[in-house]
N, C-alpha and C. Protein backbone atom coordinates (compact mmCIF):
# COMPACT_ATOMS: atom_id res chain seq x y z
N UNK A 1 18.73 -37.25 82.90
CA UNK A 1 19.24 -35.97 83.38
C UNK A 1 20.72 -35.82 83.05
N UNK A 2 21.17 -37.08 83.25
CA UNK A 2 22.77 -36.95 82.77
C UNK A 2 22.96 -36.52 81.64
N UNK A 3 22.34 -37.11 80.39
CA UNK A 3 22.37 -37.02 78.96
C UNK A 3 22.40 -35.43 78.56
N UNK A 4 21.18 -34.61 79.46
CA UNK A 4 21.48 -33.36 79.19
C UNK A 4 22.38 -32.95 79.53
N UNK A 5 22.96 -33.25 80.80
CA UNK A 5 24.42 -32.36 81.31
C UNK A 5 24.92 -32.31 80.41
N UNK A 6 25.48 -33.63 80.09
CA UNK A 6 26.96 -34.07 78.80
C UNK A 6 26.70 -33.12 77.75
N UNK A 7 25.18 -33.39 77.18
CA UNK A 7 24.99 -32.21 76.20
C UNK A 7 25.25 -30.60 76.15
N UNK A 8 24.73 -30.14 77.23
CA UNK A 8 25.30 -28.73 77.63
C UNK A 8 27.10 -28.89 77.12
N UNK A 9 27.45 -29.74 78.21
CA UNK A 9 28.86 -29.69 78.54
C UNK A 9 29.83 -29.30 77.27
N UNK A 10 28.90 -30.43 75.97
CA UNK A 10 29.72 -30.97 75.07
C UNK A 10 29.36 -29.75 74.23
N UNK A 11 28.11 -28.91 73.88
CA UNK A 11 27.92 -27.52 73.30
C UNK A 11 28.91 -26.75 73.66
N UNK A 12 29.52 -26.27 75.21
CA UNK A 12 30.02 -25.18 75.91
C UNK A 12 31.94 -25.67 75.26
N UNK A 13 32.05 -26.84 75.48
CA UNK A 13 33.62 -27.13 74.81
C UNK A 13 33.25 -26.64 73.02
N UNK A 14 32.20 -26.85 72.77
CA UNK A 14 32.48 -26.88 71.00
C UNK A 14 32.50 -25.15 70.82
N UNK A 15 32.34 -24.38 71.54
CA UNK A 15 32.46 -23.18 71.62
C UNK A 15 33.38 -22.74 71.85
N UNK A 16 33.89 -23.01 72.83
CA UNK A 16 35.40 -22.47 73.26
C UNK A 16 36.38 -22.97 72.46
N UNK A 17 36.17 -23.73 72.11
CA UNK A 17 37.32 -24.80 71.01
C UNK A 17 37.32 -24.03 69.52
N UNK A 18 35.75 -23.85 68.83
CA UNK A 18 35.29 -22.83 67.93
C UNK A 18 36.68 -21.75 68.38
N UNK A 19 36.13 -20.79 69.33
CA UNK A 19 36.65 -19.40 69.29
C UNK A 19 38.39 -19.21 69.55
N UNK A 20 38.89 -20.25 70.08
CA UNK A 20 40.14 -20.36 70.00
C UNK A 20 40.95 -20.92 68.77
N UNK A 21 40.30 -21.77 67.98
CA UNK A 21 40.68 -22.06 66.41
C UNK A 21 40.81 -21.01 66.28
N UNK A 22 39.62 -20.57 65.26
CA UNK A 22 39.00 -19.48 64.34
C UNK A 22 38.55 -18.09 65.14
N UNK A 23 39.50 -17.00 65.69
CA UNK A 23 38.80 -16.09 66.29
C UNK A 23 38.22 -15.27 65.06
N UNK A 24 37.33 -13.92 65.59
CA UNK A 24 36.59 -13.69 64.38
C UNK A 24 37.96 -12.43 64.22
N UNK A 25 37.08 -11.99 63.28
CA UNK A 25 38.36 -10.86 62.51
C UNK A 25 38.30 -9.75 63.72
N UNK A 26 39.54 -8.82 64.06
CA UNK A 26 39.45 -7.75 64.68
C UNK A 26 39.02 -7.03 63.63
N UNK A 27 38.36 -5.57 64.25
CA UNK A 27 37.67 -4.63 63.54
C UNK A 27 38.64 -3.28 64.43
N UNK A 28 39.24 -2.71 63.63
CA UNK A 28 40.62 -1.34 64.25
C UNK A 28 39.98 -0.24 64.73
N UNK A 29 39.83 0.34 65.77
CA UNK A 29 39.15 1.24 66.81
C UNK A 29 39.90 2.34 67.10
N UNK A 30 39.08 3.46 66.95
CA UNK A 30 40.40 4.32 67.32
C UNK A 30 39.87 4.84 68.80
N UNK A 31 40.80 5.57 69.75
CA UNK A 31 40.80 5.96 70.74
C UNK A 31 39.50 5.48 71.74
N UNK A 32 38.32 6.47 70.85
CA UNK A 32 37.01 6.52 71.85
C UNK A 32 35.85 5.65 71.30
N UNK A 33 36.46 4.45 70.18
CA UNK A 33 35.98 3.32 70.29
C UNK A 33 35.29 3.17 69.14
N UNK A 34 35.10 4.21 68.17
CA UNK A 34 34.84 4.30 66.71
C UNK A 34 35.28 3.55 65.91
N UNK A 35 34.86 3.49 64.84
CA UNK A 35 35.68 2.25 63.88
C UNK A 35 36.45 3.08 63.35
N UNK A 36 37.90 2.68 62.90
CA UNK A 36 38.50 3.84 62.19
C UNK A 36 38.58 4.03 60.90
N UNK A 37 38.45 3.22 60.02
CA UNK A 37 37.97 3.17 58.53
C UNK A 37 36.81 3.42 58.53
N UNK A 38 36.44 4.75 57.39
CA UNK A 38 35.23 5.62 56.49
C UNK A 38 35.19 4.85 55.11
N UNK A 39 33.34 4.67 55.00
CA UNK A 39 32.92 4.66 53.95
C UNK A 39 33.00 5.82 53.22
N UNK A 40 33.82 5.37 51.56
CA UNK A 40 33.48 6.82 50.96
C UNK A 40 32.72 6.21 49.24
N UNK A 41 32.53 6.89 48.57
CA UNK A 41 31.67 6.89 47.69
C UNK A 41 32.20 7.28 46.04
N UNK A 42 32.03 6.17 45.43
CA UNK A 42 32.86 5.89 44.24
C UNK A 42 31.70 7.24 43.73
N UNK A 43 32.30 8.12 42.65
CA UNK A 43 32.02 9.19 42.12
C UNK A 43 31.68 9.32 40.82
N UNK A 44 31.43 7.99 40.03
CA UNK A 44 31.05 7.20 38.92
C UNK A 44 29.76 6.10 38.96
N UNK A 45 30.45 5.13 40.11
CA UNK A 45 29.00 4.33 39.96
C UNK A 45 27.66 4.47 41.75
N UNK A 46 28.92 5.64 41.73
CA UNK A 46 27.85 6.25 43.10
C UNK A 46 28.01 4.61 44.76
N UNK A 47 28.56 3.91 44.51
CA UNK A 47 29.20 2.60 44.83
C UNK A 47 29.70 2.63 46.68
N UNK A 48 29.32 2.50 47.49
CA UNK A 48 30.26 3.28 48.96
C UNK A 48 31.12 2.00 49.21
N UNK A 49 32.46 2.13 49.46
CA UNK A 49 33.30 1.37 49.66
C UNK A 49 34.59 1.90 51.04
N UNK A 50 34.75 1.17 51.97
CA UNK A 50 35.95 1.24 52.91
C UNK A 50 36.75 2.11 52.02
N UNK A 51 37.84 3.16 52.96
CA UNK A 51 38.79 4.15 51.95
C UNK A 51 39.69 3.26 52.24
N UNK A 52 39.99 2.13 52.92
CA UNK A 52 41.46 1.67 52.69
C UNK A 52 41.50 0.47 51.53
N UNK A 53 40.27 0.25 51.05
CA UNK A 53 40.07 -0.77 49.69
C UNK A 53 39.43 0.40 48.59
N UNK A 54 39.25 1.28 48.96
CA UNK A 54 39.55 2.32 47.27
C UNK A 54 40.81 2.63 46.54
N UNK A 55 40.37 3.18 45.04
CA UNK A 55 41.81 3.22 44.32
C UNK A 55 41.81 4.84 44.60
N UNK A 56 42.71 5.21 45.04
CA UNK A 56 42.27 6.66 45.18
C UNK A 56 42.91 7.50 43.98
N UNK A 57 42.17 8.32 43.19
CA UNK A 57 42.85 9.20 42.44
C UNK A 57 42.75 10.96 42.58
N UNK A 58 43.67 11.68 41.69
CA UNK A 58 43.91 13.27 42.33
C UNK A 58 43.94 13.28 41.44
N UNK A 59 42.97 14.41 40.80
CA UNK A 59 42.09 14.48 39.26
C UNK A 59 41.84 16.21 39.72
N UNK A 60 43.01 17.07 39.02
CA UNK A 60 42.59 18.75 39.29
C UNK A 60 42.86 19.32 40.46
N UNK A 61 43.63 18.54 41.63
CA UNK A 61 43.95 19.05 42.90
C UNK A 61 42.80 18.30 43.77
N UNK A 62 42.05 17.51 43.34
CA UNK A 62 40.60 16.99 43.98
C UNK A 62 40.72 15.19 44.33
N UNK A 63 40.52 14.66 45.36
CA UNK A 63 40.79 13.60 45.60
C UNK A 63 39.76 12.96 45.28
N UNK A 64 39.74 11.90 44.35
CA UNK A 64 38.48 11.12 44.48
C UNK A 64 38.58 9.76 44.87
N UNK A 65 37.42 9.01 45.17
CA UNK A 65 38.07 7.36 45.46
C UNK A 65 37.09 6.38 44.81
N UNK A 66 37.63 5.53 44.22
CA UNK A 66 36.70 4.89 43.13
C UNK A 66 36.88 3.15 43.84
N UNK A 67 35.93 2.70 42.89
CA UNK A 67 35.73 1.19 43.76
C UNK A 67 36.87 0.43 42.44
N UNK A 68 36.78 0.30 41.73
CA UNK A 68 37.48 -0.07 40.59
C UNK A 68 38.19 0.65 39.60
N UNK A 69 39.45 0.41 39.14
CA UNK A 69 39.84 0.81 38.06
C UNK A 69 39.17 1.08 36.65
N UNK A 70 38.00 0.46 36.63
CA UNK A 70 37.15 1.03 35.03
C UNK A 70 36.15 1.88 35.41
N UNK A 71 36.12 2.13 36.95
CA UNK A 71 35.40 3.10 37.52
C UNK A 71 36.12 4.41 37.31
N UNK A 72 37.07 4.37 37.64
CA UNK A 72 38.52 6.00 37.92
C UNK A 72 38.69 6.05 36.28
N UNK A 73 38.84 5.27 35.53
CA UNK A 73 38.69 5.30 33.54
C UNK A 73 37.54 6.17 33.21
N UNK A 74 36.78 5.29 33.36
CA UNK A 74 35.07 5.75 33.18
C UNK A 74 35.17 7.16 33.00
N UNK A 75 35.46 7.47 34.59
CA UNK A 75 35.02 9.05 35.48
C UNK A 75 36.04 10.13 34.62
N UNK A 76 37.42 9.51 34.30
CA UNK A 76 38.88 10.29 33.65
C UNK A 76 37.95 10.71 31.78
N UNK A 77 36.94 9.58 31.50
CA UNK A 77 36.73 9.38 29.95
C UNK A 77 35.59 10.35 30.05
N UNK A 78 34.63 10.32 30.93
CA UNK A 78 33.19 11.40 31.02
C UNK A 78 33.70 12.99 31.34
N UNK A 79 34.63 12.89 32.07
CA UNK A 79 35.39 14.21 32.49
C UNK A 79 35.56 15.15 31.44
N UNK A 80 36.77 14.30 30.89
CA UNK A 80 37.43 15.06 29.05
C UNK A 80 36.45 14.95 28.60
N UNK A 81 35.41 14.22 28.23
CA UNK A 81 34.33 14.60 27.30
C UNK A 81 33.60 15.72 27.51
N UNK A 82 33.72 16.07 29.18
CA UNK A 82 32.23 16.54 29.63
C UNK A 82 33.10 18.42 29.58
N UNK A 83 34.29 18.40 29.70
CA UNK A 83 35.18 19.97 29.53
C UNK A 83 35.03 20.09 28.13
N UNK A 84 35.45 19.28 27.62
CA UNK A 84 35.96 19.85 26.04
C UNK A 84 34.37 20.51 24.81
């Protein structure tokens, strides 16, 4: 019976010890508890990515947000092709 106590015991420290090392990542909330970073949607490879890890570009007065730089190329190279 003892053996289990210790065991519990020794699980419940490896936890608390865990979460005080290594806490997990905060996730940024706004007011009424929402997450505050939007998925938005690369406009080339159709791709949904966090807007604060997009490259954002202003292409004609129009904001777009791309996941990569050969993505915002790509979209700049199909564009001129696709007017002219």
């Amino acid at each position: 019976m003892r053996f289990i106590i210790y065991l519990v015991l020794a699980y419940v420290a490896y936890r608390v010890l865990k979460a005080v090392i290594r806490p997990k990542d905060r996730i940024s909330r706004s007011e009424n508890g929402g997450v505050i970073d939007e998925m938005v949607q690369d406009p080339q490879c159709k791709t949904y990515i966090p807007r604060r890890q997009a490259i954002e570009k202003t292409i004609d007065g129009k904001t777009y947000h791309f996941c990569s730089d050969a993505c915002a190329s790509k979209f700049l190279q199909e564009g001129k092709m696709g007017s002219a």
